[in-house]
C-alpha atoms as a PDB file:
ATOM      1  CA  UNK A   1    -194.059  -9.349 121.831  1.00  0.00           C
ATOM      2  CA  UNK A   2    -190.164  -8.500 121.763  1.00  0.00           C
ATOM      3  CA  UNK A   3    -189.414 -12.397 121.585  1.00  0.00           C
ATOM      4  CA  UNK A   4    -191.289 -12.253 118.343  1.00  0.00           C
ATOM      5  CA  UNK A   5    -189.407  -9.168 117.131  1.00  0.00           C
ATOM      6  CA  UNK A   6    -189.178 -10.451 113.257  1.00  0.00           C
ATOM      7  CA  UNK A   7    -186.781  -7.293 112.964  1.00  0.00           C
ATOM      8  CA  UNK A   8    -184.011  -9.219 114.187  1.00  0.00           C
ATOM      9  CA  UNK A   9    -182.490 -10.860 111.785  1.00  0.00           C
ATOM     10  CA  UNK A  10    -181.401 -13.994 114.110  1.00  0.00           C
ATOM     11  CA  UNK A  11    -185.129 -14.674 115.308  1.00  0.00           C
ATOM     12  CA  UNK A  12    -186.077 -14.330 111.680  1.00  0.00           C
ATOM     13  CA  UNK A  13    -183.843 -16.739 110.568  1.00  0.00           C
ATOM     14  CA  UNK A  14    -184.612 -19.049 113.453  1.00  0.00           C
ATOM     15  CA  UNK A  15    -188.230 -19.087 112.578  1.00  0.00           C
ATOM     16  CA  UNK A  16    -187.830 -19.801 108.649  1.00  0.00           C
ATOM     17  CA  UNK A  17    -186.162 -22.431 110.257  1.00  0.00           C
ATOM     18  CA  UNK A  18    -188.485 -23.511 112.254  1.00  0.00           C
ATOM     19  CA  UNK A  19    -191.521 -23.168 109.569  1.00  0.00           C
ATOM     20  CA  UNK A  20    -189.245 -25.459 106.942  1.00  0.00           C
ATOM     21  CA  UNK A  21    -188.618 -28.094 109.379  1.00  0.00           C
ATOM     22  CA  UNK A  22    -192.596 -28.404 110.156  1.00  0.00           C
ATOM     23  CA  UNK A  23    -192.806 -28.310 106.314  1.00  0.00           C
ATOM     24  CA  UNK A  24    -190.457 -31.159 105.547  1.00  0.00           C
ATOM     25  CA  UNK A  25    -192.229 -32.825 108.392  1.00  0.00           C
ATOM     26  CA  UNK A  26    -195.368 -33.292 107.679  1.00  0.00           C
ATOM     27  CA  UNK A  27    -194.354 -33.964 103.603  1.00  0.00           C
ATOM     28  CA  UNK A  28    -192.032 -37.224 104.836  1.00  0.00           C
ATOM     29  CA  UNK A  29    -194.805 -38.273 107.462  1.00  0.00           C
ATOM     30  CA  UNK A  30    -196.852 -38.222 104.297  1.00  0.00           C
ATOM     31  CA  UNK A  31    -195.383 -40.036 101.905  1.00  0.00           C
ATOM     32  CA  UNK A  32    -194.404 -42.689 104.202  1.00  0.00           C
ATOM     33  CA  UNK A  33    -197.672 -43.584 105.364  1.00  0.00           C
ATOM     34  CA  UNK A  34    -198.818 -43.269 101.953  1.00  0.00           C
ATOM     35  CA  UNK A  35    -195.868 -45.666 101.040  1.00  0.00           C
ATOM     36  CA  UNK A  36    -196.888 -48.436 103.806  1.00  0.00           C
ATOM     37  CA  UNK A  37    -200.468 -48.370 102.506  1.00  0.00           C
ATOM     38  CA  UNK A  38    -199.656 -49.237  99.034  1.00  0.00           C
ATOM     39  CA  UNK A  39    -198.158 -53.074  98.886  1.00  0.00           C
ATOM     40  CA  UNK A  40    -195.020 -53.557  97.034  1.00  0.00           C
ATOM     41  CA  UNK A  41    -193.028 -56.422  96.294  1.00  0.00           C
ATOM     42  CA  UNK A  42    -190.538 -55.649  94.074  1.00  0.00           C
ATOM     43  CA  UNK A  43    -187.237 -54.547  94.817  1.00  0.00           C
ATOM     44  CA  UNK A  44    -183.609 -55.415  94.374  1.00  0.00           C
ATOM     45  CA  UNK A  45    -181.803 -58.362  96.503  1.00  0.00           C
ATOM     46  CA  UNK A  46    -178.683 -57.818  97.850  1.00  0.00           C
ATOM     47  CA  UNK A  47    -176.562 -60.272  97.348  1.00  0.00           C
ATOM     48  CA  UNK A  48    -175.840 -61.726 100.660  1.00  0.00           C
ATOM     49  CA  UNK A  49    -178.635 -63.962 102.377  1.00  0.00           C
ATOM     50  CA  UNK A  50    -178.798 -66.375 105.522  1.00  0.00           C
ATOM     51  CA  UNK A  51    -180.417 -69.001 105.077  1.00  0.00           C
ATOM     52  CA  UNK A  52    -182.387 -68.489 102.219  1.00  0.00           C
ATOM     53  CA  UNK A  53    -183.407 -65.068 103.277  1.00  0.00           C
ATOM     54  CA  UNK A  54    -182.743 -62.370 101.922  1.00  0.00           C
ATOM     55  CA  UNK A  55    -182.129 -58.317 102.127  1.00  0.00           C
ATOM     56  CA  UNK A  56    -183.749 -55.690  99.931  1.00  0.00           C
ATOM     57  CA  UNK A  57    -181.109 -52.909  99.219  1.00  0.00           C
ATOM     58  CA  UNK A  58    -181.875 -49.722 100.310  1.00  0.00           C
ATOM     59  CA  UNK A  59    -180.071 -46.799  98.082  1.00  0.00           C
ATOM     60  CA  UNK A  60    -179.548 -43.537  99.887  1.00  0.00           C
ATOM     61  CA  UNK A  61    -182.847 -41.380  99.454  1.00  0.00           C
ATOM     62  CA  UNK A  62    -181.928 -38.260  97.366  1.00  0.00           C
ATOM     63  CA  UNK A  63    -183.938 -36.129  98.902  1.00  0.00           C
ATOM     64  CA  UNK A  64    -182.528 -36.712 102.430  1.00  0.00           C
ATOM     65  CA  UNK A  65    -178.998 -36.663 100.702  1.00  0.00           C
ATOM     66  CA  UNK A  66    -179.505 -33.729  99.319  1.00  0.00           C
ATOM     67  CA  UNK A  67    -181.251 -32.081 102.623  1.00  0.00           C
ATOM     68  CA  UNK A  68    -177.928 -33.310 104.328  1.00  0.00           C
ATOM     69  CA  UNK A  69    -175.457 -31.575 101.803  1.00  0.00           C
ATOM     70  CA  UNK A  70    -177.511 -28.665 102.298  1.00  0.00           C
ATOM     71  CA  UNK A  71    -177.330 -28.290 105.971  1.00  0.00           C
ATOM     72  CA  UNK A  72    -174.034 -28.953 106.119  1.00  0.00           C
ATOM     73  CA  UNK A  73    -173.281 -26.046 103.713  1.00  0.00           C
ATOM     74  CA  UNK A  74    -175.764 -23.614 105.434  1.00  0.00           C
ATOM     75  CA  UNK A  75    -173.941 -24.385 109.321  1.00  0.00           C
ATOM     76  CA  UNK A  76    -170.572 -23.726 107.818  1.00  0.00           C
ATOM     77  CA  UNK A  77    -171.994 -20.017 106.984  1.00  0.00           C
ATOM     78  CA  UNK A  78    -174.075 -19.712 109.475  1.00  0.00           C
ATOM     79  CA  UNK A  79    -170.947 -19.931 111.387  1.00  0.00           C
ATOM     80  CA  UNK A  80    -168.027 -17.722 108.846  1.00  0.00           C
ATOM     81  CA  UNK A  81    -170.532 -15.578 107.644  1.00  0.00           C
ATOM     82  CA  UNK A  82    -173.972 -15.158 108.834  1.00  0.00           C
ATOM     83  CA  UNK A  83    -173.841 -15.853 112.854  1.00  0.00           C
ATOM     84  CA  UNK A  84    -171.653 -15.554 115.284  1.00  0.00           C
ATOM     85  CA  UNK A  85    -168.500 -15.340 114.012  1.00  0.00           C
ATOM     86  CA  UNK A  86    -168.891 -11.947 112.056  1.00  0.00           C
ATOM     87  CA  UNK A  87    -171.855 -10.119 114.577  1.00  0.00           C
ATOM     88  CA  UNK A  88    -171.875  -8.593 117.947  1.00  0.00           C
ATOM     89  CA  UNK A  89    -170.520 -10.638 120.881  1.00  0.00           C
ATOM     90  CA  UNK A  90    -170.694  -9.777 124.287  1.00  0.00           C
ATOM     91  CA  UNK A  91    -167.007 -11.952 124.992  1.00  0.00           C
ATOM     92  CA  UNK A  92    -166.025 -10.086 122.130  1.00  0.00           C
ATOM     93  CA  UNK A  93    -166.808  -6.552 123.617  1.00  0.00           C
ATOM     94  CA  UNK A  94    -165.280  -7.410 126.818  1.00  0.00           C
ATOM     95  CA  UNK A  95    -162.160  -8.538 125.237  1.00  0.00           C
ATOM     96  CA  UNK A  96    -161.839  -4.856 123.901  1.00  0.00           C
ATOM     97  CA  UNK A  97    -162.971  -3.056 125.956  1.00  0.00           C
ATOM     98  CA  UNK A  98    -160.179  -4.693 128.442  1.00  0.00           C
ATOM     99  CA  UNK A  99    -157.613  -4.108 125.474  1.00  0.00           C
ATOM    100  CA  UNK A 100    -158.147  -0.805 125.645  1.00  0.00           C
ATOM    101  CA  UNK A 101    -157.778  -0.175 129.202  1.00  0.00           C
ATOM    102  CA  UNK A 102    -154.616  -1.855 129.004  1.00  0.00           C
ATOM    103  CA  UNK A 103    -153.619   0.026 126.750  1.00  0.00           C
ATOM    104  CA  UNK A 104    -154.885   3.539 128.094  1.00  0.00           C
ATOM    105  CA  UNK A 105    -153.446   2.371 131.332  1.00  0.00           C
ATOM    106  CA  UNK A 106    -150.178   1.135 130.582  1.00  0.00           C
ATOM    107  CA  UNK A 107    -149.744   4.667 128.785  1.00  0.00           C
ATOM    108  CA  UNK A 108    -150.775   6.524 132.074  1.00  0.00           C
ATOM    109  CA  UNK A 109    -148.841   4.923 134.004  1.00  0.00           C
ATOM    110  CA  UNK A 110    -145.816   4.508 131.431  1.00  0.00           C
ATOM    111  CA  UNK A 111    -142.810   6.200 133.622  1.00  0.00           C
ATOM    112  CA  UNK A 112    -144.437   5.223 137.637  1.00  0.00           C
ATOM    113  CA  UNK A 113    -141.469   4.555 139.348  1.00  0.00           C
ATOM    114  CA  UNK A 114    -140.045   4.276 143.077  1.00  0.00           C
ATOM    115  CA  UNK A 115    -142.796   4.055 146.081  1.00  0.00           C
ATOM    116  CA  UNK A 116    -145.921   4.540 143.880  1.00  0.00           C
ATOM    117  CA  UNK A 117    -144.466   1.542 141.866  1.00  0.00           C
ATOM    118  CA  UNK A 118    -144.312  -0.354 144.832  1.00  0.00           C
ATOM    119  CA  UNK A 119    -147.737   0.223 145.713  1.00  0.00           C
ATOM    120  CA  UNK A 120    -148.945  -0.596 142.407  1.00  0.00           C
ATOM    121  CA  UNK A 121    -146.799  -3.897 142.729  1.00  0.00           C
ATOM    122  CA  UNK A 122    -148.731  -4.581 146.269  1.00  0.00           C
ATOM    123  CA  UNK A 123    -152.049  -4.364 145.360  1.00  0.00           C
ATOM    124  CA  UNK A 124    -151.386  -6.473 142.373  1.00  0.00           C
ATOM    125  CA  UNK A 125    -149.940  -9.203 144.260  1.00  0.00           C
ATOM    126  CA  UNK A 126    -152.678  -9.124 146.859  1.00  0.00           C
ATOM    127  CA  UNK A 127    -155.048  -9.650 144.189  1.00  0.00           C
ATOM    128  CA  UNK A 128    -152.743 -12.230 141.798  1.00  0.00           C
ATOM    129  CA  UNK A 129    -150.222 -14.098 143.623  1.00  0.00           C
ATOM    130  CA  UNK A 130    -151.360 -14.224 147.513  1.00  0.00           C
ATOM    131  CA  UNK A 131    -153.533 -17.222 147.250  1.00  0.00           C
ATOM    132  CA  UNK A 132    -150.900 -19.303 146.991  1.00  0.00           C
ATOM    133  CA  UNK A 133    -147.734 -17.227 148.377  1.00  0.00           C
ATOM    134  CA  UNK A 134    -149.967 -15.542 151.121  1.00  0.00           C
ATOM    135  CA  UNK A 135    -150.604 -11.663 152.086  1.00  0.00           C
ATOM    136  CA  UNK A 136    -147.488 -11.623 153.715  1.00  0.00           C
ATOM    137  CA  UNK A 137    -145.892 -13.250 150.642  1.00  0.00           C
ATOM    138  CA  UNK A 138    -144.267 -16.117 153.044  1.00  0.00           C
ATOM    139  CA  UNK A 139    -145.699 -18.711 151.312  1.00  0.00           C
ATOM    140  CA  UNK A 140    -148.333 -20.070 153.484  1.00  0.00           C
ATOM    141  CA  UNK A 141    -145.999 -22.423 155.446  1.00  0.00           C
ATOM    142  CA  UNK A 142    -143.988 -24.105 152.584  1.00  0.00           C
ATOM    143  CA  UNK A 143    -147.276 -23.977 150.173  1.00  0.00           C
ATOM    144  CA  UNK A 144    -145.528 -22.023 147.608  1.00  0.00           C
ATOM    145  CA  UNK A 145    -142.410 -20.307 147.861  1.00  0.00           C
ATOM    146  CA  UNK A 146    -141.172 -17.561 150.270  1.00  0.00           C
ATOM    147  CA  UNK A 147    -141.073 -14.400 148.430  1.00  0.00           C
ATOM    148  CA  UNK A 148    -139.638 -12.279 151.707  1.00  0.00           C
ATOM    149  CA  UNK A 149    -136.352 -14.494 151.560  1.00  0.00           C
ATOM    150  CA  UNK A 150    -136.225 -14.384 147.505  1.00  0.00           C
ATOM    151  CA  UNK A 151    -133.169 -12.587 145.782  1.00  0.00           C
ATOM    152  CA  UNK A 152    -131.136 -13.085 148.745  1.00  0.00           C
ATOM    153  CA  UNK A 153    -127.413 -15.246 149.013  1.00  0.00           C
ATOM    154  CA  UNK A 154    -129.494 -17.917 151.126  1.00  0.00           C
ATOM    155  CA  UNK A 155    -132.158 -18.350 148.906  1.00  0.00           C
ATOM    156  CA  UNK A 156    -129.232 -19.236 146.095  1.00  0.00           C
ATOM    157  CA  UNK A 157    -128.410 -21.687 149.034  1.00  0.00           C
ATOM    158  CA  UNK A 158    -131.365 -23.315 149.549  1.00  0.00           C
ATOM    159  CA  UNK A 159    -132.021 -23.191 145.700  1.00  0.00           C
ATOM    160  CA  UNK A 160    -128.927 -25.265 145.178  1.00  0.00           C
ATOM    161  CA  UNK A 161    -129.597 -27.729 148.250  1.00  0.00           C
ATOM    162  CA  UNK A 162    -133.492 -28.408 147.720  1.00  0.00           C
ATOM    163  CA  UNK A 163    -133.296 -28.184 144.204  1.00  0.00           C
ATOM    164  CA  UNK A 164    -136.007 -26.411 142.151  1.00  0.00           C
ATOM    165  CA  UNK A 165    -139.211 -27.523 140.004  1.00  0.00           C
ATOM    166  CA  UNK A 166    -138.222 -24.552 137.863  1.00  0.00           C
ATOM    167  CA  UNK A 167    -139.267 -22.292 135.505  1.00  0.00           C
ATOM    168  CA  UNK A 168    -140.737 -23.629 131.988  1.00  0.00           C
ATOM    169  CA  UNK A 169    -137.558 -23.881 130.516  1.00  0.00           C
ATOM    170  CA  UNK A 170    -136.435 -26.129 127.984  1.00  0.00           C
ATOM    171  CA  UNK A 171    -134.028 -27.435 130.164  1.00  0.00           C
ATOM    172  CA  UNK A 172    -136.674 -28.498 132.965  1.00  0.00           C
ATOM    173  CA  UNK A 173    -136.229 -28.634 137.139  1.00  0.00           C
ATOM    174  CA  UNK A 174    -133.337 -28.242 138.656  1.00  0.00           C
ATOM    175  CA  UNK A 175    -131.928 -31.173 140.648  1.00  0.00           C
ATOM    176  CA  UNK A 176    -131.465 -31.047 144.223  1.00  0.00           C
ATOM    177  CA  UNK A 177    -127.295 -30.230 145.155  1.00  0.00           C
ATOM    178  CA  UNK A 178    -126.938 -33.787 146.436  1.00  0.00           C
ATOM    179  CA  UNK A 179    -127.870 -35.962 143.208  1.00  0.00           C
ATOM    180  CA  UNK A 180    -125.417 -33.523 141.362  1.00  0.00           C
ATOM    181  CA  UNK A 181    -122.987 -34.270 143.600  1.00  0.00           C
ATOM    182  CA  UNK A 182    -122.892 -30.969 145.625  1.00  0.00           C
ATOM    183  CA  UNK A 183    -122.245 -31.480 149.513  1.00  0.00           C
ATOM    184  CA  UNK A 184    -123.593 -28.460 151.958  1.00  0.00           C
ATOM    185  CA  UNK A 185    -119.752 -26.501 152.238  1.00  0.00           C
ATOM    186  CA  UNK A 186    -119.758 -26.618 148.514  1.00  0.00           C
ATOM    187  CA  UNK A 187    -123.710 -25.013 147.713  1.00  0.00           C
ATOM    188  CA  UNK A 188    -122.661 -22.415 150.092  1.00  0.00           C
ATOM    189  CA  UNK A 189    -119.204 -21.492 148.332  1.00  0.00           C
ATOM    190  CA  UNK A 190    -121.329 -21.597 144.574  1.00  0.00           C
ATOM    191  CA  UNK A 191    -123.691 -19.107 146.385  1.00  0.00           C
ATOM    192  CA  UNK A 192    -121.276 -17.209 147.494  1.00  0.00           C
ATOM    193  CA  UNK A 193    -119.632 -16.886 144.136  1.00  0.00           C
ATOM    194  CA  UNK A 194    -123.676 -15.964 142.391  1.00  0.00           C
ATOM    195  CA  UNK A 195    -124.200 -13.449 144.765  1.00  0.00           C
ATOM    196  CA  UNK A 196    -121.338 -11.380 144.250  1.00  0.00           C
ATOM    197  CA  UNK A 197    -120.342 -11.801 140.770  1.00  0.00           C
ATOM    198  CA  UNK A 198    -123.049 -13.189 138.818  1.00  0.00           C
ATOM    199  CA  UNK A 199    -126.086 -12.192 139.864  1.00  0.00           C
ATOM    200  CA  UNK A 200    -128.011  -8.965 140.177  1.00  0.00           C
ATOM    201  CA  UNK A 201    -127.024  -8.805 144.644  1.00  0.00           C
ATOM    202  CA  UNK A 202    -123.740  -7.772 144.107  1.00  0.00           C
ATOM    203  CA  UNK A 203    -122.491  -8.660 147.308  1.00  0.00           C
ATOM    204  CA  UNK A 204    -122.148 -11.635 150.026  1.00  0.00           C
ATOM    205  CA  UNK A 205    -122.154 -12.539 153.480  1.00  0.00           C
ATOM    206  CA  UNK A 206    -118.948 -14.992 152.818  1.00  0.00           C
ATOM    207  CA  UNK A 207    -116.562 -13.566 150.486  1.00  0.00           C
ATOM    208  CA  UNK A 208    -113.870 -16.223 151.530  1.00  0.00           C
ATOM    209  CA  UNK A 209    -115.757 -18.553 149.952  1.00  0.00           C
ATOM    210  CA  UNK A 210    -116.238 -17.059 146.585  1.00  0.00           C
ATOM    211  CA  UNK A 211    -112.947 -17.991 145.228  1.00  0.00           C
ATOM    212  CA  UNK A 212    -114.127 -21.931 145.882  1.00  0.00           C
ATOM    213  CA  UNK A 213    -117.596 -21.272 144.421  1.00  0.00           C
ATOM    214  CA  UNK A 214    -116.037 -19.786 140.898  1.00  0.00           C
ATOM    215  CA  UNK A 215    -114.509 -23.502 140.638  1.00  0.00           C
ATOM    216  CA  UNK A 216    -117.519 -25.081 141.851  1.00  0.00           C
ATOM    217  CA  UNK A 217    -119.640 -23.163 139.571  1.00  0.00           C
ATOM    218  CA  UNK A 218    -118.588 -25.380 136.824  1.00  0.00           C
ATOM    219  CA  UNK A 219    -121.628 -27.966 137.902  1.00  0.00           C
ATOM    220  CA  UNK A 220    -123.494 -25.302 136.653  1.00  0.00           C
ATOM    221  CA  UNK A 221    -122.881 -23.922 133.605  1.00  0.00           C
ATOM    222  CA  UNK A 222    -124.145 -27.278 131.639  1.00  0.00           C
ATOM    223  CA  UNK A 223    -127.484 -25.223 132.157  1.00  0.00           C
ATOM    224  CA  UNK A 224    -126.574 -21.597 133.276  1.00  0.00           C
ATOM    225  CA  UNK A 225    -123.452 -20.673 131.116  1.00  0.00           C
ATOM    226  CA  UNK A 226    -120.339 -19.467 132.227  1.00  0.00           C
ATOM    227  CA  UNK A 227    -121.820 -16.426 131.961  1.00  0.00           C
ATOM    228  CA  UNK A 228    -124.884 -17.242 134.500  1.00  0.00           C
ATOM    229  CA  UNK A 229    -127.021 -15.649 130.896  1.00  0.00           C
ATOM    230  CA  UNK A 230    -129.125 -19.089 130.661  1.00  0.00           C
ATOM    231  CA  UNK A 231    -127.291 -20.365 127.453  1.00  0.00           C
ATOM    232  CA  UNK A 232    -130.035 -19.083 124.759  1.00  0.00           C
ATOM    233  CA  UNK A 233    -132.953 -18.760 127.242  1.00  0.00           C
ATOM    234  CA  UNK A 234    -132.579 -22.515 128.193  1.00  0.00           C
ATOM    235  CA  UNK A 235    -132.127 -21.866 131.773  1.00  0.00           C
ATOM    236  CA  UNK A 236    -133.082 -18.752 133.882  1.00  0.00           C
ATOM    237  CA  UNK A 237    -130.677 -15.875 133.563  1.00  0.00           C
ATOM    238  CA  UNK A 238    -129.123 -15.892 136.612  1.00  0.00           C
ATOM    239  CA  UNK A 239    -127.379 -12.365 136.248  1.00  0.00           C
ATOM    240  CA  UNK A 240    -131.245 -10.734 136.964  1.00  0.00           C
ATOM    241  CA  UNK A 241    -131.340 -12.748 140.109  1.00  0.00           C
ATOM    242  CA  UNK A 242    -132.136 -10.291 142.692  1.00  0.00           C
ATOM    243  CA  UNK A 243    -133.891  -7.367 140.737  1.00  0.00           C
ATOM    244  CA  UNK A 244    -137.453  -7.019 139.189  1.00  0.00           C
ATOM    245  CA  UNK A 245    -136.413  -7.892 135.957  1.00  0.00           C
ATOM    246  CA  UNK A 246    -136.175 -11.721 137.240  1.00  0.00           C
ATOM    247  CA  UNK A 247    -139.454 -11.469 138.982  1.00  0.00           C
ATOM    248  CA  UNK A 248    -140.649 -10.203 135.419  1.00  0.00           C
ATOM    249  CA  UNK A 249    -138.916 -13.745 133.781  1.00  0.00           C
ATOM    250  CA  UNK A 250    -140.870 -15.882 136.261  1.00  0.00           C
ATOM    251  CA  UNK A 251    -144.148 -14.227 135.199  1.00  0.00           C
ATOM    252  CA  UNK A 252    -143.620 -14.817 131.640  1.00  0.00           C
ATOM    253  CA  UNK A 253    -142.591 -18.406 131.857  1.00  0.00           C
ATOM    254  CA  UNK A 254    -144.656 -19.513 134.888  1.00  0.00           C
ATOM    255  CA  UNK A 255    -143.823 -21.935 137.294  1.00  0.00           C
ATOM    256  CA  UNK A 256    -143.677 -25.613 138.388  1.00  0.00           C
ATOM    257  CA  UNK A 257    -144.480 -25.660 141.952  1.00  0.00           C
ATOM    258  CA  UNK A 258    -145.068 -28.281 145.210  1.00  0.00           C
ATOM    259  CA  UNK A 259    -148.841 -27.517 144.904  1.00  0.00           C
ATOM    260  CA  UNK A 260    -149.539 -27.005 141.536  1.00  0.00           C
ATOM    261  CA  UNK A 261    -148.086 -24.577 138.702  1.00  0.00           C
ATOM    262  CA  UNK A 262    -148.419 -20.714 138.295  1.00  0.00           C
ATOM    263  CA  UNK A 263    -149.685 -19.654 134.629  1.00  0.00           C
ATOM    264  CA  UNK A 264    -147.671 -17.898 132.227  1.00  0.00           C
ATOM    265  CA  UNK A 265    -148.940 -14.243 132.715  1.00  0.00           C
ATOM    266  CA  UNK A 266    -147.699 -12.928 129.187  1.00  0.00           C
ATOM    267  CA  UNK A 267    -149.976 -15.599 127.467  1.00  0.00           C
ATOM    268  CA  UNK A 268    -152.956 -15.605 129.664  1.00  0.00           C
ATOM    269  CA  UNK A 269    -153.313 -11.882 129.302  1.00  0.00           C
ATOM    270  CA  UNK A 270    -154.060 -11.113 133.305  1.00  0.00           C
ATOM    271  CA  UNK A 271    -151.203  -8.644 133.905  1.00  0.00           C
ATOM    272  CA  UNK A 272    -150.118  -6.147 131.344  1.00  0.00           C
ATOM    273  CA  UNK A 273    -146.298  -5.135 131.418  1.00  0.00           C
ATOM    274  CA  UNK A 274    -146.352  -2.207 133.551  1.00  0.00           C
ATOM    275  CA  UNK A 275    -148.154  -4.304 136.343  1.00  0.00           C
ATOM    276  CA  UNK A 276    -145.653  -7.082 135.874  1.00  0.00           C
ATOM    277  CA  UNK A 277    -142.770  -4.313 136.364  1.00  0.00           C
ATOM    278  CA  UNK A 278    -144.274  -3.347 139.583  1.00  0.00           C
ATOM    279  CA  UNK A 279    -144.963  -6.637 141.099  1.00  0.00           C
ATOM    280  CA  UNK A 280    -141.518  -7.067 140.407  1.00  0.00           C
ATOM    281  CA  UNK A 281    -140.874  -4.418 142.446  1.00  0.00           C
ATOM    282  CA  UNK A 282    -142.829  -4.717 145.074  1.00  0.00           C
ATOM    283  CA  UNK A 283    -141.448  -8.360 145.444  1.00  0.00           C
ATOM    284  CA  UNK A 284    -137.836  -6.600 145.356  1.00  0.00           C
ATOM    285  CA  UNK A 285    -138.711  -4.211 148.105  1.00  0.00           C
ATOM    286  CA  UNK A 286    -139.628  -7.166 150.648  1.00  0.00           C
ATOM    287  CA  UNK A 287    -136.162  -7.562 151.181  1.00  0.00           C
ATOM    288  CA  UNK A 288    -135.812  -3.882 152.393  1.00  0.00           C
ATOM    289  CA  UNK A 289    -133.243  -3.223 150.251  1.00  0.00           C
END
């Protein structure tokens, strides 16, 4: 019988175990009822009573204290040094086995760039990131946010008017424009100013307004910088705004969102960093630039 395989060192451990708990067994059941047949009356009081009546003390049994010391000591190596900690493990094997493919594919695939990058980037996001921002990546009607308007001048806009739950930054959300004192002609002059000259666009839809935005900006910087860098990776970096390399930042922080948050992908282990670079791009590319 291959349950009874005594070869196996687990199932013979497990039945020695087995056999010295009968043993112990029967010996206790034993002496106990040999103990209640044999009348005793001496003993030690303790030395509280009620009433007249009294307690015998009963002194720890050194045969069950020493059974309890000693199964104590046998868990803790059973545990670091017999079983499981240092034999086979099936969640063990898996988590190499996907180590290595990681690793033989991030090699492969090492210098992928342009429309096979994209690709890549697409089928990863259909898999990862559409349950919540959709196939289409539009965000299932306000769900999550709408990754075909991302990296764009507007989406600095509505950023600044709406506010944002943020990134895990030290610094937390970001406060809607209105409670920071930012009226609707003054968001659009800031994103005017972000999209051209901070910010990985480059370019703007209202360059009359820029000049008003570089004042503006200074509502910003208390988080941002002057530079737009994040001061110290306290806020996002605000000059990747636009490229991959942002879309990359958002997947190793994660994300507060309206329904829930998305997990930090560099801890969790999900993507490795050449899938990361093409969702990135992929996410780029919706804008058709």
């Amino acid at each position: 019988m291959k349950w009874f395989n005594l070869s196996d060192n687990i199932n013979l451990l497990t039945f020695i175990g087995a056999i010295a708990i009968i043993l112990i067994t029967v010996v206790v059941v034993v002496r106990l009822f040999g103990a209640m047949k044999a009348k005793s009356e001496k003993g030690e009081l303790s030395e509280e009573n009620w009433d007249g009546i009294g307690e015998y003390k009963n002194p720890l049994p050194v045969g069950w204290a020493v059974c309890f010391a000693g199964v104590i000591i046998w868990a803790l190596w059973y545990f670091l040094v017999g079983y499981p900690l240092n034999s086979y493990s099936q969640i063990g094997e898996y988590n190499e086995e996907v180590k290595a493919y990681n690793t033989s594919f991030e090699s492969k695939f090492a210098n992928v760039q342009g429309d096979e990058l994209i690709r890549m980037g697409e089928q990863v996001f259909l898999v990862q990131c559409s349950q919540c921002h959709g196939v289409d990546a539009t965000g299932i009607n306000g769900k999550a946010a709408d990754l075909t308007a991302w990296g764009s001048e507007e989406a600095i806009y509505q950023t600044i008017v709406q506010g944002s739950k943020g990134m895990n930054y030290p610094l937390g959300e970001m406060s809607k424009g209105a409670d920071l004192g930012i009226d609707d002609a003054t968001a659009k002059a800031i994103a005017a100013y972000v999209a051209l000259e901070i910010s990985a666009i480059k370019q703007t839809k209202n360059p009359a307004l820029v000049e008003a935005g570089r004042e503006a900006y200074v509502t910003c910087t208390a988080c941002h910088g002057e530079d737009g860098k994040g001061m110290d990776a306290m806020a996002p970096d605000l000059t990747k705004y636009g490229s991959g390399e942002f879309v990359v930042d958002v997947l190793n922080h994660g994300k507060n969102g309206f329904i829930g948050s998305m997990p930090n992908f560099s801890t969790t282990g999900v993507l490795n960093a050449v899938q990361e670079k093409a969702v990135g791009a992929y996410i780029s590319s919706l804008r058709g630039e």
